[in-house]
PDB file of N, CA and C in Angstrom:
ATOM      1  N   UNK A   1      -1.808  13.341  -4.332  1.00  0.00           N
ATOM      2  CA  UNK A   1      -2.649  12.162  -4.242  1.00  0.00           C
ATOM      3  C   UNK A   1      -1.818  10.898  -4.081  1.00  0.00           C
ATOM      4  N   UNK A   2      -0.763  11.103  -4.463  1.00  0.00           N
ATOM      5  CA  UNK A   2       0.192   9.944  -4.528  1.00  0.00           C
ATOM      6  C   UNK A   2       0.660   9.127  -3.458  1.00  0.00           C
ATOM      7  N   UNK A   3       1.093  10.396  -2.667  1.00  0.00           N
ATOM      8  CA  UNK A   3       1.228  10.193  -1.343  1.00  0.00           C
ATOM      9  C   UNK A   3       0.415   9.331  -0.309  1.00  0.00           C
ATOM     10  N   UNK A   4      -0.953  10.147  -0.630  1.00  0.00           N
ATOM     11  CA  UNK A   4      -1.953   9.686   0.102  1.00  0.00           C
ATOM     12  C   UNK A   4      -2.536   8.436  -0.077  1.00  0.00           C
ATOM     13  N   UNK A   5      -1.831   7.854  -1.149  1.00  0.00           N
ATOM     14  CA  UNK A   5      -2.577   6.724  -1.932  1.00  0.00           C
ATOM     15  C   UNK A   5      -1.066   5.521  -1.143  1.00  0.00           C
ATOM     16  N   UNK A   6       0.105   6.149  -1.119  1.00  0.00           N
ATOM     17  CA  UNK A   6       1.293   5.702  -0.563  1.00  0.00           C
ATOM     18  C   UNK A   6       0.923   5.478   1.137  1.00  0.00           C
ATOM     19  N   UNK A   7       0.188   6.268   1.903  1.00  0.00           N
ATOM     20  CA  UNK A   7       0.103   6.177   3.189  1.00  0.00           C
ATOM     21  C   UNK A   7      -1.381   4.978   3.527  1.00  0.00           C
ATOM     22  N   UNK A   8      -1.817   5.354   2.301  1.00  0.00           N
ATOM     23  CA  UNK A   8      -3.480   4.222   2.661  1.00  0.00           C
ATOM     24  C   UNK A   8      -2.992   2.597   2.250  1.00  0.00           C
ATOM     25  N   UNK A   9      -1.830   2.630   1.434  1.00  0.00           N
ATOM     26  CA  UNK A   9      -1.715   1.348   1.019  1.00  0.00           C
ATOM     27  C   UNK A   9      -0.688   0.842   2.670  1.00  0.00           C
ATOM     28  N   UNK A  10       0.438   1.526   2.901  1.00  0.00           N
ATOM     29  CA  UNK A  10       0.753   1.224   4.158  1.00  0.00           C
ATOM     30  C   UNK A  10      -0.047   0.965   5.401  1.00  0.00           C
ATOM     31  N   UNK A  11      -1.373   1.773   5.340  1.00  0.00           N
ATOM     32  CA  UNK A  11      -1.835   1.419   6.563  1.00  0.00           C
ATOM     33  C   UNK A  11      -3.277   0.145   6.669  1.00  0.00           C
ATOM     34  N   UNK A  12      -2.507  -0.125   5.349  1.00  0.00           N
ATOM     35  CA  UNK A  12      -3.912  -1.445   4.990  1.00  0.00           C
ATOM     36  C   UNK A  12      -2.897  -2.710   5.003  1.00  0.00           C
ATOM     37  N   UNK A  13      -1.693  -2.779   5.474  1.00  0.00           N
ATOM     38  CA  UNK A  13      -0.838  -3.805   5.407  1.00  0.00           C
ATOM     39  C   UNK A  13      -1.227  -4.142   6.581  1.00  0.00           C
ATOM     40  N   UNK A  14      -0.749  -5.441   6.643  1.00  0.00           N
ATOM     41  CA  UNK A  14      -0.795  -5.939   8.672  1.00  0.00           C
ATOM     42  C   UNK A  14       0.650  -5.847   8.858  1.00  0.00           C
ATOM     43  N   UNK A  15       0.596  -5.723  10.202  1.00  0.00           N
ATOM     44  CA  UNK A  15       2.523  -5.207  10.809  1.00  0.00           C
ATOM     45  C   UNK A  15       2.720  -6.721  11.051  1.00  0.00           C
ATOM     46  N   UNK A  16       2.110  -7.536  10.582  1.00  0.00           N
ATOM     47  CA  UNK A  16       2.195  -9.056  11.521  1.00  0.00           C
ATOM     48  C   UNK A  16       3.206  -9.758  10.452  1.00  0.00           C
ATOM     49  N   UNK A  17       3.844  -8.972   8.549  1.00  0.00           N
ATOM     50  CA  UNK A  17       3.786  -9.627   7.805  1.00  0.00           C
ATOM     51  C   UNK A  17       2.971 -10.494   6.769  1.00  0.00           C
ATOM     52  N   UNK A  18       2.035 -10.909   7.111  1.00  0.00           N
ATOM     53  CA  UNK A  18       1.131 -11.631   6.368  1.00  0.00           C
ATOM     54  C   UNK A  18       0.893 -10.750   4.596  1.00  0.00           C
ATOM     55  N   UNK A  19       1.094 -11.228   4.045  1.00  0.00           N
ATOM     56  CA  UNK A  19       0.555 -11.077   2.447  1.00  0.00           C
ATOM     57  C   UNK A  19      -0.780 -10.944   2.529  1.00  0.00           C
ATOM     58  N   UNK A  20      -1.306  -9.719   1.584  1.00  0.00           N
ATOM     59  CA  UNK A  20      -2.524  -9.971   1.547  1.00  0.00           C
ATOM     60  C   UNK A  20      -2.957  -9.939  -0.265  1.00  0.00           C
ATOM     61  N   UNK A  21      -4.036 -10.319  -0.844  1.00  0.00           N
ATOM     62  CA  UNK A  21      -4.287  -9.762  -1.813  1.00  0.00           C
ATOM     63  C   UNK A  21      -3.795  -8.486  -2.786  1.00  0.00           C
ATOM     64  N   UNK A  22      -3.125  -8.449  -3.681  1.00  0.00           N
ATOM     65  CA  UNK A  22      -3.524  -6.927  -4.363  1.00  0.00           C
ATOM     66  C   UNK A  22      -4.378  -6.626  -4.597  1.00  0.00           C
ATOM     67  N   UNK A  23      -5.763  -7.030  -4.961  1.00  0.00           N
ATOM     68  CA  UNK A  23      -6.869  -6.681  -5.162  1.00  0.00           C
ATOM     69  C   UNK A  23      -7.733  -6.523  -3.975  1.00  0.00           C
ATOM     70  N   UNK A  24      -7.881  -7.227  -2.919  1.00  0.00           N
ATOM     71  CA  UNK A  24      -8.241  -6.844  -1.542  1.00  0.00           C
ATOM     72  C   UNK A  24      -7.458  -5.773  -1.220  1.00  0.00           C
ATOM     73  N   UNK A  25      -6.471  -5.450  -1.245  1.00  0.00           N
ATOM     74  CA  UNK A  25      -5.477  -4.100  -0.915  1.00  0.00           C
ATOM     75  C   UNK A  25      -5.968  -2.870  -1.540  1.00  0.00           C
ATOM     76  N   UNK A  26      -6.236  -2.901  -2.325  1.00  0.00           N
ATOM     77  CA  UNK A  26      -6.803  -2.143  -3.325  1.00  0.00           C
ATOM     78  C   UNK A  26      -8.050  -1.837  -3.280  1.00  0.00           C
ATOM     79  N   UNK A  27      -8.770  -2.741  -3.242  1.00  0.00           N
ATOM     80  CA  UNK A  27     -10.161  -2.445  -2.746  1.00  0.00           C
ATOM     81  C   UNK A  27     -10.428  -1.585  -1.342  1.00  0.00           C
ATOM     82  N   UNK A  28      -9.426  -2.257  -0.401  1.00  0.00           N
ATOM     83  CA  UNK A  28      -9.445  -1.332   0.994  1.00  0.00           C
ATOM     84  C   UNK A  28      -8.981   0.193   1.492  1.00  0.00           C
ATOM     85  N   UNK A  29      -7.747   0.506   0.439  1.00  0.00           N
ATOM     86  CA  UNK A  29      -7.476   1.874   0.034  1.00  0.00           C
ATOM     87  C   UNK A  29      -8.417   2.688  -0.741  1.00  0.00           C
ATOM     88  N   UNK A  30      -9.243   1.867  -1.627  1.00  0.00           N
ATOM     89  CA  UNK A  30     -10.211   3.049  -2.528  1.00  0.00           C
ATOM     90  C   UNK A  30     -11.523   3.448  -1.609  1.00  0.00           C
ATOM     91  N   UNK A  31     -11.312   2.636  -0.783  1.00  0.00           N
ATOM     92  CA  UNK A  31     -12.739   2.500   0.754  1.00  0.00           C
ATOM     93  C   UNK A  31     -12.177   3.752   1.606  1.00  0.00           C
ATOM     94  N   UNK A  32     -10.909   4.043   1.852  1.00  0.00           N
ATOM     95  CA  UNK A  32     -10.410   4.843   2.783  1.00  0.00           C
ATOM     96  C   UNK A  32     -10.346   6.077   2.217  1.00  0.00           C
ATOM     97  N   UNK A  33      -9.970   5.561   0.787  1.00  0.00           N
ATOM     98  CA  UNK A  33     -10.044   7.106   0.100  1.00  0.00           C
ATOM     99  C   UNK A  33     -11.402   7.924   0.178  1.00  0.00           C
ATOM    100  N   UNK A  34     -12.153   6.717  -0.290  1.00  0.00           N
ATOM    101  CA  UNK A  34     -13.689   7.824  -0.624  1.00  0.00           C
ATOM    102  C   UNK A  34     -13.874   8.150   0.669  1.00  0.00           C
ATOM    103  N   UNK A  35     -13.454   7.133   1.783  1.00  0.00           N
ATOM    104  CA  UNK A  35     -14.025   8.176   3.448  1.00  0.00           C
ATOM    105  C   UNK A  35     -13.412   9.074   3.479  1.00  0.00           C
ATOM    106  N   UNK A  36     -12.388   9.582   2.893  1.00  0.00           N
ATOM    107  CA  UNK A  36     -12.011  11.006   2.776  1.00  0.00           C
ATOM    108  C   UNK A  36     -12.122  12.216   1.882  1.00  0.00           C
ATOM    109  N   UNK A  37     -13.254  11.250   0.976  1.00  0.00           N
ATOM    110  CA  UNK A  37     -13.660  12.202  -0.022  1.00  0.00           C
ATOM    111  C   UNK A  37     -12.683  12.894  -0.570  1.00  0.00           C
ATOM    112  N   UNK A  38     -11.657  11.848  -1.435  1.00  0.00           N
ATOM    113  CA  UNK A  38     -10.894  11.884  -2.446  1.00  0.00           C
ATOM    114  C   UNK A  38     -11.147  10.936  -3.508  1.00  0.00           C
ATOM    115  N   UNK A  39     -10.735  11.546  -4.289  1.00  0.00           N
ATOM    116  CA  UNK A  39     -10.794  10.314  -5.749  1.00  0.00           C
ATOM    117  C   UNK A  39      -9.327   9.497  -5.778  1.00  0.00           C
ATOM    118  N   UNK A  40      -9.442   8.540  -6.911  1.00  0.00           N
ATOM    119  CA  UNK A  40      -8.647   8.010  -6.475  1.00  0.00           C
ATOM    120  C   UNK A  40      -7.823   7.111  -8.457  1.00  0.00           C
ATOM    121  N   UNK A  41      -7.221   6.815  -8.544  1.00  0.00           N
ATOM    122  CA  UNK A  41      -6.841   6.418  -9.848  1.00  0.00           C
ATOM    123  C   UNK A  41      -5.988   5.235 -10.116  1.00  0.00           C
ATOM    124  N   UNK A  42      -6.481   4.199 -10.762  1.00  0.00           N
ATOM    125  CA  UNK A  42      -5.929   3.046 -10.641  1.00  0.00           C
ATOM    126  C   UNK A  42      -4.497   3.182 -10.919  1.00  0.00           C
ATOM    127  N   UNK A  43      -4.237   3.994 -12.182  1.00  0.00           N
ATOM    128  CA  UNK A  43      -2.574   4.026 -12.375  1.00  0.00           C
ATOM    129  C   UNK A  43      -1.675   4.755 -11.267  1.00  0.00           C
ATOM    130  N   UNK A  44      -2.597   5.580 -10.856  1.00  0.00           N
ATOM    131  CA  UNK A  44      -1.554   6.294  -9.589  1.00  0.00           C
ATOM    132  C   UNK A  44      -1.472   4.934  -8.576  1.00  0.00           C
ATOM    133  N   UNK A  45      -2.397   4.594  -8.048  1.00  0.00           N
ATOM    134  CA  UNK A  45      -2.270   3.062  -7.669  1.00  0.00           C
ATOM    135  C   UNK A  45      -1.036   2.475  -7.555  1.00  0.00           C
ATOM    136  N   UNK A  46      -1.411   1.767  -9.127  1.00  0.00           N
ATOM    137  CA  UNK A  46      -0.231   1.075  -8.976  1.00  0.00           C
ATOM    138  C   UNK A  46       1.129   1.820  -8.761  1.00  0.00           C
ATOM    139  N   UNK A  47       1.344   3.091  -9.563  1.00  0.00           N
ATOM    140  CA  UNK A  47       2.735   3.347  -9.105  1.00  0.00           C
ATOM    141  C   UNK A  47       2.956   4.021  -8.480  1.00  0.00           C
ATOM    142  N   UNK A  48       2.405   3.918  -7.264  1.00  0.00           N
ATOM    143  CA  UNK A  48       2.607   3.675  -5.537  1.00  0.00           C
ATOM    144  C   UNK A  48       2.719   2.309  -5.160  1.00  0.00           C
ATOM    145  N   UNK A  49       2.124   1.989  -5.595  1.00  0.00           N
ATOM    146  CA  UNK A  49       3.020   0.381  -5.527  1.00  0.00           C
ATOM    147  C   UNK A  49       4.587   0.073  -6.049  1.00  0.00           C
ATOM    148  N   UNK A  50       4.465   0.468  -7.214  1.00  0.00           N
ATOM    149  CA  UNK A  50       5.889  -0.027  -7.987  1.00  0.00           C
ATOM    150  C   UNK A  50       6.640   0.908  -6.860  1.00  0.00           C
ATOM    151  N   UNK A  51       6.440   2.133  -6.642  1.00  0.00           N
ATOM    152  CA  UNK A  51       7.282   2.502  -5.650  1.00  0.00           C
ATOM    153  C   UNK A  51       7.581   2.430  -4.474  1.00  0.00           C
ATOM    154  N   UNK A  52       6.723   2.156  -3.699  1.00  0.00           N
ATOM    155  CA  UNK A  52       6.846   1.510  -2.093  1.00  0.00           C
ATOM    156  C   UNK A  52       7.801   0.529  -2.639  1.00  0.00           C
ATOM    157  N   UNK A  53       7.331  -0.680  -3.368  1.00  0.00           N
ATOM    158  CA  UNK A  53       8.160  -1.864  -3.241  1.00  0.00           C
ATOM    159  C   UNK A  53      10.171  -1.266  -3.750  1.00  0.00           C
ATOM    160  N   UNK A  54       9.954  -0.621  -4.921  1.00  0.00           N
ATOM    161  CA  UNK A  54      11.474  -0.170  -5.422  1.00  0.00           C
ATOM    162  C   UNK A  54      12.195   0.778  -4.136  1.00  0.00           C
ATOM    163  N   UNK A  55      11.404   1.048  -3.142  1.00  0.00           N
ATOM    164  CA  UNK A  55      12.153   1.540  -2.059  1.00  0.00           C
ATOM    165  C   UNK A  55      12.011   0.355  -0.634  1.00  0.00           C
ATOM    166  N   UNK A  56      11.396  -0.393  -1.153  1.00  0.00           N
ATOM    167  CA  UNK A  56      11.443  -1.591  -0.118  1.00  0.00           C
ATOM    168  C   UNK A  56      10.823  -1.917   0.701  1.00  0.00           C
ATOM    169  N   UNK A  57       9.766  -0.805   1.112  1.00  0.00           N
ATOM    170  CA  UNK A  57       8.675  -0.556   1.907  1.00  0.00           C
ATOM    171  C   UNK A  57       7.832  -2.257   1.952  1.00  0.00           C
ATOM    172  N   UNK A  58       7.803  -2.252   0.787  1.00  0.00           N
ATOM    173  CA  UNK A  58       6.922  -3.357   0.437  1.00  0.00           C
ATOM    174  C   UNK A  58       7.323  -4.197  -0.427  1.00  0.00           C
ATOM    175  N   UNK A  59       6.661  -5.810  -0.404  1.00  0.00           N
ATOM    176  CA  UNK A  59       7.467  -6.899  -1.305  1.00  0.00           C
ATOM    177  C   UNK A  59       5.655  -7.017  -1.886  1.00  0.00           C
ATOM    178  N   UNK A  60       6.130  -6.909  -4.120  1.00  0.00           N
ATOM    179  CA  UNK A  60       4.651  -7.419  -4.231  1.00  0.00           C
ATOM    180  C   UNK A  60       5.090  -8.748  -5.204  1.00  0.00           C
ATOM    181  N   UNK A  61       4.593  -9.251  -5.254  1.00  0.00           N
ATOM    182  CA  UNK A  61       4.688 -11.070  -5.719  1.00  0.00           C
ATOM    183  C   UNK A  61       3.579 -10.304  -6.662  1.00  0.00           C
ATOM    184  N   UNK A  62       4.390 -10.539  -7.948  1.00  0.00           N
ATOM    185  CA  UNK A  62       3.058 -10.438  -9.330  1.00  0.00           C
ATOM    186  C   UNK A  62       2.996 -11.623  -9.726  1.00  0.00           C
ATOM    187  N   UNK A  63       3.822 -12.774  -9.198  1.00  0.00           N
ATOM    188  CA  UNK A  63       3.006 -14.383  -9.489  1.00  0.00           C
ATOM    189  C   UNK A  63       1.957 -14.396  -8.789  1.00  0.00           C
ATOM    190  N   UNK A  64       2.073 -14.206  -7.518  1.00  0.00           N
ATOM    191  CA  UNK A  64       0.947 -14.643  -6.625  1.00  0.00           C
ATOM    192  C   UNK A  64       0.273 -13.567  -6.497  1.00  0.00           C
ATOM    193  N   UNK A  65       0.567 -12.222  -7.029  1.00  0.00           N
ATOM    194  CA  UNK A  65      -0.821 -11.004  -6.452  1.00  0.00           C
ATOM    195  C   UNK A  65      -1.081 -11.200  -5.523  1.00  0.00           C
ATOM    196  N   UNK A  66       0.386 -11.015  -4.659  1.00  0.00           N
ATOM    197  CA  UNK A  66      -0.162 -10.614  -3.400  1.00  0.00           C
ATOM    198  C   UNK A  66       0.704  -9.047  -2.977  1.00  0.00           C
ATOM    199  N   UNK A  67       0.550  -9.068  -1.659  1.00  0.00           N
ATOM    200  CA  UNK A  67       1.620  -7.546  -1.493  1.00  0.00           C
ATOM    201  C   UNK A  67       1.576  -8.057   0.293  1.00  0.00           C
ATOM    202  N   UNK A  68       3.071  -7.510   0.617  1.00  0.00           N
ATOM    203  CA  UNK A  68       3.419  -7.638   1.952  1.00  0.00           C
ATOM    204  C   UNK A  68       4.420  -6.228   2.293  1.00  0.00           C
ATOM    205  N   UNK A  69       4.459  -5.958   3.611  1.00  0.00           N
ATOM    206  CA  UNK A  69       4.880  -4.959   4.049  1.00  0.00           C
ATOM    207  C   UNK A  69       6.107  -5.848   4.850  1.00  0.00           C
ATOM    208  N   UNK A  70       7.617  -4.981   4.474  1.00  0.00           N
ATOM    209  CA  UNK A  70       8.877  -4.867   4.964  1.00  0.00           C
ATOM    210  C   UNK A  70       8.770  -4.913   6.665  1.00  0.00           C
ATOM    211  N   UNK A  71      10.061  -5.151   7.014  1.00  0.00           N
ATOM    212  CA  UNK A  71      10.315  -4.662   8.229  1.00  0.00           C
ATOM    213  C   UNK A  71      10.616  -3.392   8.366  1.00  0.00           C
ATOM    214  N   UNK A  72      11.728  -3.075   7.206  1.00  0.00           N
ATOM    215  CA  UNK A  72      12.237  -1.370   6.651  1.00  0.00           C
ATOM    216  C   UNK A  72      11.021  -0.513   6.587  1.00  0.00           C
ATOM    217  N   UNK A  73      10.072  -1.148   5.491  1.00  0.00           N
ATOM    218  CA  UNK A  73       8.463  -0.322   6.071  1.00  0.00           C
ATOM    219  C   UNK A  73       7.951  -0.082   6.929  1.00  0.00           C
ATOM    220  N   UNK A  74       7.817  -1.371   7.957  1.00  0.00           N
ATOM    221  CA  UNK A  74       7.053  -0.769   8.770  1.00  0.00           C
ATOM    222  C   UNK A  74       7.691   0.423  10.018  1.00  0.00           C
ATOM    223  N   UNK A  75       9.275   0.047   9.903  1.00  0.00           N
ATOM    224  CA  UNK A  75       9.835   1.059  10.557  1.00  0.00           C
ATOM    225  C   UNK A  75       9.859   2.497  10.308  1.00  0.00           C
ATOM    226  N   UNK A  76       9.827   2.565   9.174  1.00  0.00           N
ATOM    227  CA  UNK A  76       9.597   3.784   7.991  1.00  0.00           C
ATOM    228  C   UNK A  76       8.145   4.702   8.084  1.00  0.00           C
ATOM    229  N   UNK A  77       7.593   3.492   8.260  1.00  0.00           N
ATOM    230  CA  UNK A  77       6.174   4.240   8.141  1.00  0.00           C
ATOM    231  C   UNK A  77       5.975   4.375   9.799  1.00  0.00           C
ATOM    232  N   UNK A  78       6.687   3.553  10.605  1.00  0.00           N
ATOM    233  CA  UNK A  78       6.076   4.292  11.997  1.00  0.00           C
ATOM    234  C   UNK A  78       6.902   5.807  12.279  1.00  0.00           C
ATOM    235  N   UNK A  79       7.890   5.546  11.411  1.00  0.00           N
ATOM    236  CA  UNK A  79       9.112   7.536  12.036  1.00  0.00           C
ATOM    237  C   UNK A  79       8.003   8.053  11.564  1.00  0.00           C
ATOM    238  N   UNK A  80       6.775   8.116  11.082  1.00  0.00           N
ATOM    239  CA  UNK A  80       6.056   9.459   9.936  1.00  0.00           C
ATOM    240  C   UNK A  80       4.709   9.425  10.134  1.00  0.00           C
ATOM    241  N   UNK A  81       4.307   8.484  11.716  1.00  0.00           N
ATOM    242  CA  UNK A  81       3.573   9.326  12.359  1.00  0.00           C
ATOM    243  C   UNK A  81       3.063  10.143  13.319  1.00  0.00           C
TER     244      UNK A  81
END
Protein backbone atom coordinates (compact mmCIF):
# COMPACT_ATOMS: atom_id res chain seq x y z
CA UNK A 1 0.00 0.00 0.00
CA UNK A 2 2.86 2.12 0.62
CA UNK A 3 4.02 2.18 -2.54
CA UNK A 4 0.91 2.89 -4.04
CA UNK A 5 0.25 5.64 -1.74
CA UNK A 6 4.19 6.72 -2.85
CA UNK A 7 3.14 6.65 -6.67
CA UNK A 8 -0.43 8.62 -6.08
CA UNK A 9 1.31 11.27 -4.09
CA UNK A 10 3.91 11.66 -7.10
CA UNK A 11 1.41 11.77 -9.61
CA UNK A 12 -0.68 14.50 -7.83
CA UNK A 13 2.45 16.83 -7.89
CA UNK A 14 2.65 19.28 -10.92
CA UNK A 15 6.04 18.70 -12.99
CA UNK A 16 5.80 22.61 -13.32
CA UNK A 17 7.25 22.77 -9.50
CA UNK A 18 4.58 24.67 -7.97
CA UNK A 19 3.84 23.73 -4.15
CA UNK A 20 0.71 22.60 -3.48
CA UNK A 21 -1.19 22.09 -0.23
CA UNK A 22 -0.57 18.99 2.04
CA UNK A 23 -3.95 18.73 2.69
CA UNK A 24 -5.17 19.29 -0.95
CA UNK A 25 -2.43 16.57 -1.75
CA UNK A 26 -3.88 14.40 0.40
CA UNK A 27 -7.21 14.83 -0.27
CA UNK A 28 -6.37 14.09 -4.08
CA UNK A 29 -4.49 10.76 -3.38
CA UNK A 30 -7.34 9.39 -1.05
CA UNK A 31 -9.73 10.32 -4.35
CA UNK A 32 -7.36 8.15 -6.52
CA UNK A 33 -7.14 5.62 -4.08
CA UNK A 34 -10.82 4.90 -3.56
CA UNK A 35 -11.00 4.97 -7.66
CA UNK A 36 -9.06 2.05 -7.21
CA UNK A 37 -10.84 0.61 -4.61
CA UNK A 38 -8.16 0.62 -2.06
CA UNK A 39 -8.17 1.85 1.38
CA UNK A 40 -6.01 4.02 2.42
CA UNK A 41 -4.32 5.23 6.00
CA UNK A 42 -3.38 8.48 7.17
CA UNK A 43 -0.11 7.26 8.92
CA UNK A 44 0.98 5.27 5.96
CA UNK A 45 0.39 8.70 4.35
CA UNK A 46 2.41 10.50 5.93
CA UNK A 47 5.33 8.16 5.94
CA UNK A 48 5.34 8.20 2.35
CA UNK A 49 5.80 11.47 2.69
CA UNK A 50 8.58 11.57 5.29
CA UNK A 51 10.02 9.27 2.76
CA UNK A 52 9.74 10.62 -0.69
CA UNK A 53 11.07 13.84 0.84
CA UNK A 54 14.26 11.86 2.96
CA UNK A 55 15.05 10.49 -0.53
CA UNK A 56 14.46 13.82 -2.16
CA UNK A 57 11.76 13.05 -4.39
CA UNK A 58 10.00 15.72 -2.71
CA UNK A 59 10.53 19.05 -0.59
CA UNK A 60 7.61 19.33 2.27
CA UNK A 61 7.65 22.81 4.12
CA UNK A 62 5.87 21.85 7.58
CA UNK A 63 5.87 25.75 8.14
CA UNK A 64 3.93 26.35 5.25
CA UNK A 65 2.11 22.78 4.64
CA UNK A 66 2.89 22.69 1.59
CA UNK A 67 4.69 19.80 -0.56
CA UNK A 68 6.63 20.20 -3.90
CA UNK A 69 8.12 17.72 -6.21
CA UNK A 70 12.15 17.64 -6.98
CA UNK A 71 13.71 17.74 -10.19
CA UNK A 72 15.52 14.27 -8.89
CA UNK A 73 11.71 13.24 -8.56
CA UNK A 74 10.41 13.99 -11.25
CA UNK A 75 13.23 12.30 -13.11
CA UNK A 76 12.85 9.33 -10.84
CA UNK A 77 9.43 8.96 -11.17
CA UNK A 78 9.48 9.30 -15.01
CA UNK A 79 12.46 6.02 -15.27
CA UNK A 80 9.30 3.96 -13.49
CA UNK A 81 6.91 4.38 -15.98
Amino acid sequence: MENLLKFLIMENLPDSGESVLKESLMHNVILDAMDLKKTWRLDIFEKSLIDLNEKQFIFVNNEKETVTVTQYGINKHADKD
